[in-house]
PDB file of N, CA and C in Angstrom:
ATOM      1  N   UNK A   1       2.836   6.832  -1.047  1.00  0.00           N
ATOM      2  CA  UNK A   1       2.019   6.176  -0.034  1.00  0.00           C
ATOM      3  C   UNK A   1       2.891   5.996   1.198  1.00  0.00           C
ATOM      4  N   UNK A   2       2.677   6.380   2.293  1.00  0.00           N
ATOM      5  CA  UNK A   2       3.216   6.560   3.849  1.00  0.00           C
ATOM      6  C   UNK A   2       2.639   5.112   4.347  1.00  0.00           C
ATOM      7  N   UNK A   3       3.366   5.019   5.682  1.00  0.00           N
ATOM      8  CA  UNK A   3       2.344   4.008   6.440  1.00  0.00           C
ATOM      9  C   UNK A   3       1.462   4.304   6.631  1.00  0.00           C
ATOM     10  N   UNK A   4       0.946   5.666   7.343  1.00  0.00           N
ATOM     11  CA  UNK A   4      -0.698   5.730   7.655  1.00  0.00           C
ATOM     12  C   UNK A   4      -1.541   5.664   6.695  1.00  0.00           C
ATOM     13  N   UNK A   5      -1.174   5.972   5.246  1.00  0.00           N
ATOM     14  CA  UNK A   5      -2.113   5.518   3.974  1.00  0.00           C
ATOM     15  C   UNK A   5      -2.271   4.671   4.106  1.00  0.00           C
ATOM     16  N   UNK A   6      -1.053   3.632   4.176  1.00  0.00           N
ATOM     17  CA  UNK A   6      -1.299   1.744   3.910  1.00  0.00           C
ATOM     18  C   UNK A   6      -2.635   1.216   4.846  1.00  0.00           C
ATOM     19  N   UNK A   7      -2.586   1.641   6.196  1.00  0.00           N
ATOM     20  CA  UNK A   7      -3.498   1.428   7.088  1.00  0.00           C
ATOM     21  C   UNK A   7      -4.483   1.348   6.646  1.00  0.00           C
ATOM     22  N   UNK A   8      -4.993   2.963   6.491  1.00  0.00           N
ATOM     23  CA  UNK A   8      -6.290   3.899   5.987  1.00  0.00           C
ATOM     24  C   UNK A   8      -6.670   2.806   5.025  1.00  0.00           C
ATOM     25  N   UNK A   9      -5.850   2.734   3.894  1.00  0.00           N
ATOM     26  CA  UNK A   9      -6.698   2.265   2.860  1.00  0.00           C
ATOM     27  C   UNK A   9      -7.002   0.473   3.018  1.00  0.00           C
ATOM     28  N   UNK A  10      -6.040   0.176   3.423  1.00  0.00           N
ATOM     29  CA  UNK A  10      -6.725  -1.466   3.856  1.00  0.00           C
ATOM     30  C   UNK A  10      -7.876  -1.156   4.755  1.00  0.00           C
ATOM     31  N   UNK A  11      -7.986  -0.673   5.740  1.00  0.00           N
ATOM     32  CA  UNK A  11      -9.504  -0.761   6.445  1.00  0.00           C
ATOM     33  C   UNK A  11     -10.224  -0.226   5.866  1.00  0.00           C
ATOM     34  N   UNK A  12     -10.487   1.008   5.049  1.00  0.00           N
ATOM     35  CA  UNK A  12     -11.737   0.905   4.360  1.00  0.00           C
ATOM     36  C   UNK A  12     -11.823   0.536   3.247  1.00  0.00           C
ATOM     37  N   UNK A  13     -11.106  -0.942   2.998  1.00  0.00           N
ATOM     38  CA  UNK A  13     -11.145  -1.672   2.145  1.00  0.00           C
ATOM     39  C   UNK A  13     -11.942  -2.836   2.776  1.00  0.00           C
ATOM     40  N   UNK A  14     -12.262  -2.964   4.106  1.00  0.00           N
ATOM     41  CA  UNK A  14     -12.286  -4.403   4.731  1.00  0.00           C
ATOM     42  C   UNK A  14     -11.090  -5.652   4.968  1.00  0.00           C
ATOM     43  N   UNK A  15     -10.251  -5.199   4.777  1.00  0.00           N
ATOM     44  CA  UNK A  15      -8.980  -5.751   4.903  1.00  0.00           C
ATOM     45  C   UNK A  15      -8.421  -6.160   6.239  1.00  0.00           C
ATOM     46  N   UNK A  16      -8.247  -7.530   6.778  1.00  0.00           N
ATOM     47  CA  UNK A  16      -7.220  -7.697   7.562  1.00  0.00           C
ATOM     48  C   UNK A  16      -6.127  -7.740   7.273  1.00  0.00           C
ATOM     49  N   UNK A  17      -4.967  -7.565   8.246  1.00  0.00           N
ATOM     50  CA  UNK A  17      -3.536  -7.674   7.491  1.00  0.00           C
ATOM     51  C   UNK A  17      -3.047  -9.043   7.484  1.00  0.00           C
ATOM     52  N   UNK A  18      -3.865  -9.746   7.871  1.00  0.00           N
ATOM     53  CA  UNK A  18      -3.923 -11.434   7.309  1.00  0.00           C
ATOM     54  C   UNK A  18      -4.697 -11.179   5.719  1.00  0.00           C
ATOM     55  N   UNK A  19      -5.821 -10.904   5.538  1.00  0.00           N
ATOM     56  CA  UNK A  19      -6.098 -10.779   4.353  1.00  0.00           C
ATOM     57  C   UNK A  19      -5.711 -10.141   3.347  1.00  0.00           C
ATOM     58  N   UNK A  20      -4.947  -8.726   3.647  1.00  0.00           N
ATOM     59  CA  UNK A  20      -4.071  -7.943   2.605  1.00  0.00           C
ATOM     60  C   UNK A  20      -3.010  -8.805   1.966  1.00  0.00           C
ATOM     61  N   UNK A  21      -2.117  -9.408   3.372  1.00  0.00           N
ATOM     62  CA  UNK A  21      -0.878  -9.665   3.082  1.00  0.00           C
ATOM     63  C   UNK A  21      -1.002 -10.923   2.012  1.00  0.00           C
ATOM     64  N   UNK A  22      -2.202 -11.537   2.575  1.00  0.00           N
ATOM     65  CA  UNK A  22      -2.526 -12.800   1.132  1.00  0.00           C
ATOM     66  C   UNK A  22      -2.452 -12.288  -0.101  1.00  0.00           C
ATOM     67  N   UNK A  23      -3.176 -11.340  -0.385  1.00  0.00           N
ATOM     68  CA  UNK A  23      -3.497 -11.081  -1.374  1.00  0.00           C
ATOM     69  C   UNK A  23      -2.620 -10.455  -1.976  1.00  0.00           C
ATOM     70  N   UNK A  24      -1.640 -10.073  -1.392  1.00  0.00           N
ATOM     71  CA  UNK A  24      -0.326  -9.452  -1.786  1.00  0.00           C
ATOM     72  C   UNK A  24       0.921 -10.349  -2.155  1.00  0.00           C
ATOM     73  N   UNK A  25       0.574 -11.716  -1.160  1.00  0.00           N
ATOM     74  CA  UNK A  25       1.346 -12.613  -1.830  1.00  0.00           C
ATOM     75  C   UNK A  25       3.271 -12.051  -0.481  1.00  0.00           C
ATOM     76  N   UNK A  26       2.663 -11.532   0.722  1.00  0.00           N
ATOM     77  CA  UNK A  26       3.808 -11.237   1.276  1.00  0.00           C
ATOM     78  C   UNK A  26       3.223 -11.836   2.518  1.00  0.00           C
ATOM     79  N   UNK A  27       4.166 -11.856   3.606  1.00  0.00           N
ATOM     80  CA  UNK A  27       3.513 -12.390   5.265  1.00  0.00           C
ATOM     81  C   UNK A  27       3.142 -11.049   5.840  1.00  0.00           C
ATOM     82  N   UNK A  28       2.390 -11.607   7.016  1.00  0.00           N
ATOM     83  CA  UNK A  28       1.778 -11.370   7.792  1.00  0.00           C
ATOM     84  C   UNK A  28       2.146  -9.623   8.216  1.00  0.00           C
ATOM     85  N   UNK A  29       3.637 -10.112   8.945  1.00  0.00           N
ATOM     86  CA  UNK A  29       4.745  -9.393   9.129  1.00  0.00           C
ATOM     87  C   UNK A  29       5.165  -8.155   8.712  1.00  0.00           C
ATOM     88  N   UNK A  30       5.506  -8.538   7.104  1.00  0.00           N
ATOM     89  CA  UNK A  30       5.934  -8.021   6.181  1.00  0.00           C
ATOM     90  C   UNK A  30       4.678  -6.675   6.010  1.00  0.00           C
ATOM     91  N   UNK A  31       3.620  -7.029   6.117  1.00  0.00           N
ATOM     92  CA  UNK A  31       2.837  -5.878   5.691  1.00  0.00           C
ATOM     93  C   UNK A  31       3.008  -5.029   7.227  1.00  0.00           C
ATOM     94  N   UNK A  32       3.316  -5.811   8.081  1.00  0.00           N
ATOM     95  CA  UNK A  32       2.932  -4.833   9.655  1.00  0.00           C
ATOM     96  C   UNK A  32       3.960  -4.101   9.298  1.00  0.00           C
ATOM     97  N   UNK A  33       4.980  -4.355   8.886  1.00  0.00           N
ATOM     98  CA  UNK A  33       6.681  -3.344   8.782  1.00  0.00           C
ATOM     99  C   UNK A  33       6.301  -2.148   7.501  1.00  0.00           C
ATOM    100  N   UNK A  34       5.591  -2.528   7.052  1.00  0.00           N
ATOM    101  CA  UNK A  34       5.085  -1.461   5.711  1.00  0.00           C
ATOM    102  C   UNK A  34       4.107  -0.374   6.516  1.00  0.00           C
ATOM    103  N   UNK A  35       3.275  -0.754   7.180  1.00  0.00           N
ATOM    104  CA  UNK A  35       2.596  -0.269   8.000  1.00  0.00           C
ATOM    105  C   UNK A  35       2.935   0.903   8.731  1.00  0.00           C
ATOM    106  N   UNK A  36       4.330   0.144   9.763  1.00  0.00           N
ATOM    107  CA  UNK A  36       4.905   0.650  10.649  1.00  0.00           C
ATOM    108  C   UNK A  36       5.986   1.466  10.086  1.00  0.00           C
ATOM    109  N   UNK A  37       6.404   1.504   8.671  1.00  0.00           N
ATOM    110  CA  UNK A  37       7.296   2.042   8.393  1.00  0.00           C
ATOM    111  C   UNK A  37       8.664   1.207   8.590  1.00  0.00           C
ATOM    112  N   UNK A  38       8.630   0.142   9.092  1.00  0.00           N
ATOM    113  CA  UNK A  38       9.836  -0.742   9.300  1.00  0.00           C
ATOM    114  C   UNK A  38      10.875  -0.961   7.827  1.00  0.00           C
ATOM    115  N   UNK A  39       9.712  -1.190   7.332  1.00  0.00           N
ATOM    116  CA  UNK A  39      10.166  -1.550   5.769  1.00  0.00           C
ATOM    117  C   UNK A  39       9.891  -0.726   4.523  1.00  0.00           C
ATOM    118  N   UNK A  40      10.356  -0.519   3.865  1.00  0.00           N
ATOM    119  CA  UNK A  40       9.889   0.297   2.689  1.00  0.00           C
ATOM    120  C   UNK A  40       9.215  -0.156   1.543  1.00  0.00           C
ATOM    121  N   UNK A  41       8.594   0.798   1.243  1.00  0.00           N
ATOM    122  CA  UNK A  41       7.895  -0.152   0.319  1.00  0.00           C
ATOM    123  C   UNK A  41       8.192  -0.262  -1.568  1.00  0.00           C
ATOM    124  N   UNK A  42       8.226  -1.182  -1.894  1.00  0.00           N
ATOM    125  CA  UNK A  42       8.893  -0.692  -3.364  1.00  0.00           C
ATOM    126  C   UNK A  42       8.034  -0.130  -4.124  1.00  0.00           C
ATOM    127  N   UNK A  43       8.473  -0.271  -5.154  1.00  0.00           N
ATOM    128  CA  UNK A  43       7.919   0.391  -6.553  1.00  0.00           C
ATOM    129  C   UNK A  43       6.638  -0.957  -7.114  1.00  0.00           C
ATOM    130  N   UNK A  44       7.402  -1.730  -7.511  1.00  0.00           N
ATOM    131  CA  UNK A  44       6.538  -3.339  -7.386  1.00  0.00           C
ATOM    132  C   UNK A  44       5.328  -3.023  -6.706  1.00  0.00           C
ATOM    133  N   UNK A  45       5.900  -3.225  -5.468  1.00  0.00           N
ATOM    134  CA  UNK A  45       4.825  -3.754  -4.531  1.00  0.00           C
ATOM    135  C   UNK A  45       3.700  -2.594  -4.301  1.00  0.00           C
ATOM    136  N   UNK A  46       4.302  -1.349  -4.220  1.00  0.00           N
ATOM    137  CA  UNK A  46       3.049   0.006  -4.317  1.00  0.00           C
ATOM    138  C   UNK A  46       2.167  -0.268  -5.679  1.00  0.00           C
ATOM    139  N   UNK A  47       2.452  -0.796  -6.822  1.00  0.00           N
ATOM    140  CA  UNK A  47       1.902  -0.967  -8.214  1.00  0.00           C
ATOM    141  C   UNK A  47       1.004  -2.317  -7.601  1.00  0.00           C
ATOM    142  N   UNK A  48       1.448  -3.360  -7.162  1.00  0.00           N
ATOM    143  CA  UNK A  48       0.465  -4.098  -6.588  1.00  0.00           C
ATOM    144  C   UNK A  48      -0.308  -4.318  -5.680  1.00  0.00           C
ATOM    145  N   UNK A  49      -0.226  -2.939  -4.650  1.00  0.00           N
ATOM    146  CA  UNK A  49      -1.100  -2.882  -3.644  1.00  0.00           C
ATOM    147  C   UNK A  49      -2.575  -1.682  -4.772  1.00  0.00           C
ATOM    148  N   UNK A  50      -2.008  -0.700  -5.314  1.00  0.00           N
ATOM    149  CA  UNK A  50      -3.559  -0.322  -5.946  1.00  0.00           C
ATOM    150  C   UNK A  50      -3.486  -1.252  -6.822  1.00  0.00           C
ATOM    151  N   UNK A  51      -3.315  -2.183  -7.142  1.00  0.00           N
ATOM    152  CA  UNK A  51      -4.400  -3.156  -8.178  1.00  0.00           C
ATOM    153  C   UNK A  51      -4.868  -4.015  -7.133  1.00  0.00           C
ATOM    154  N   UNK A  52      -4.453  -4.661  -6.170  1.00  0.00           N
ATOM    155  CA  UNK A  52      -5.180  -5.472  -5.585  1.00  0.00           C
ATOM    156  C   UNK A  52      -6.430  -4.567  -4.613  1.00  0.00           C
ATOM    157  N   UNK A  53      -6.209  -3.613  -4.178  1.00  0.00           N
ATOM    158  CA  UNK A  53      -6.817  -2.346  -3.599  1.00  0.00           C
ATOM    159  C   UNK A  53      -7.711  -1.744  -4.596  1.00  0.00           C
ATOM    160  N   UNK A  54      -8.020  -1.977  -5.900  1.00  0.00           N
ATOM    161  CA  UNK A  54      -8.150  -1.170  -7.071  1.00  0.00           C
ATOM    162  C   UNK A  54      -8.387   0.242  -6.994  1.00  0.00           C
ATOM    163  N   UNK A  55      -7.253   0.766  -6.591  1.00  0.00           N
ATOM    164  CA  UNK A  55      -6.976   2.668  -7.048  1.00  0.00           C
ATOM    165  C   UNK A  55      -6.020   2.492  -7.937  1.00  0.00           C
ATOM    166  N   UNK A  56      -6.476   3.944  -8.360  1.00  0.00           N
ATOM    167  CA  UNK A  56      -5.598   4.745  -8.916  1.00  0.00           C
ATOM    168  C   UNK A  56      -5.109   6.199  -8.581  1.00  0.00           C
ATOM    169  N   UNK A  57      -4.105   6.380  -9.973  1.00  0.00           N
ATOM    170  CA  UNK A  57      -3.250   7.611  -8.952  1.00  0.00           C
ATOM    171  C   UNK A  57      -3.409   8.170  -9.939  1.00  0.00           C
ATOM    172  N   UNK A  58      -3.433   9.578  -9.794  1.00  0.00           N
ATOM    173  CA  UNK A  58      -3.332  11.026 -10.529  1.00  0.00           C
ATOM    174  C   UNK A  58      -1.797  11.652 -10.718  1.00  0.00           C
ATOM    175  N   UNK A  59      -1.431  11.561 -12.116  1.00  0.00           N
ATOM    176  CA  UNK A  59       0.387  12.198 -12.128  1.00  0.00           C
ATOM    177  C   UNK A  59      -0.065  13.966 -12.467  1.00  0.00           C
ATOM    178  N   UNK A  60       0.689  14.572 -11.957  1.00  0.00           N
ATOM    179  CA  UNK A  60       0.501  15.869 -12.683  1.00  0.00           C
ATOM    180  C   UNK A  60       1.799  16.325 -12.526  1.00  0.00           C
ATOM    181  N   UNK A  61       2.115  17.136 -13.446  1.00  0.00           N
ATOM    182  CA  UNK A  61       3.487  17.728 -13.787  1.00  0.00           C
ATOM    183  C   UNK A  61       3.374  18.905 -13.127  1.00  0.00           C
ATOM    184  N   UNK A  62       4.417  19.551 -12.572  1.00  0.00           N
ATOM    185  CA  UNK A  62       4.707  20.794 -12.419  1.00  0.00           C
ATOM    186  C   UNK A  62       5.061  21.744 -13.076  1.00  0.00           C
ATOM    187  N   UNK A  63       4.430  23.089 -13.257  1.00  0.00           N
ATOM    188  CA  UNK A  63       4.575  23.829 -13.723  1.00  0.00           C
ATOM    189  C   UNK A  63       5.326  24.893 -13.336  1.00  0.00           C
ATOM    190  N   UNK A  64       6.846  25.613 -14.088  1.00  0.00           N
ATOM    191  CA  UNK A  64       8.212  25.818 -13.394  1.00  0.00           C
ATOM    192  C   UNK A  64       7.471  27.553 -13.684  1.00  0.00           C
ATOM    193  N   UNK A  65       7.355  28.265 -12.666  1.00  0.00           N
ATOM    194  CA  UNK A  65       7.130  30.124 -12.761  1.00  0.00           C
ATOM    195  C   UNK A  65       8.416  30.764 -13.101  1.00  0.00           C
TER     196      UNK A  65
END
C-alpha cells in the first residue's frame, strides 16, 4: 500500500483523516505523513488499516520459468 492507496481508499470509504486516524487509534498528523509518504507505514498498522477499512489482500506466489 503507497500513499496514493491510503488516500484512495479512505475516501471511498467516507473517511476523514480526522475520522481514519480515530479509528486507527493514531493523530491527525500521523495519518497525513502516511499519506504523504512522510512516514512509513508498518506491518501493524497496514494489518490494521484493512480491518478497520475491511479489505482484504490476495497473496500469490510466483512461479520461477
Amino acid at each position: 500500500m503507497n500513499n496514493v492507496n491510503l488516500k484512495q481508499i479512505r475516501k471511498s470509504k467516507g473517511y476523514t483523516q480526522k475520522e481514519l486516524a480515530k479509528k486507527l487509534g493514531v493523530s491527525d498528523s500521523t495519518l497525513a505523513h502516511y499519506e504523504t509518504g512522510i512516514r512509513k507505514i508498518t506491518l501493524e498498522m497496514f494489518l490494521k488499516i484493512l480491518e478497520v477499512c475491511q479489505l482484504e489482500i490476495k497473496l500469490e506466489a510466483k512461479k520461477n520459468k
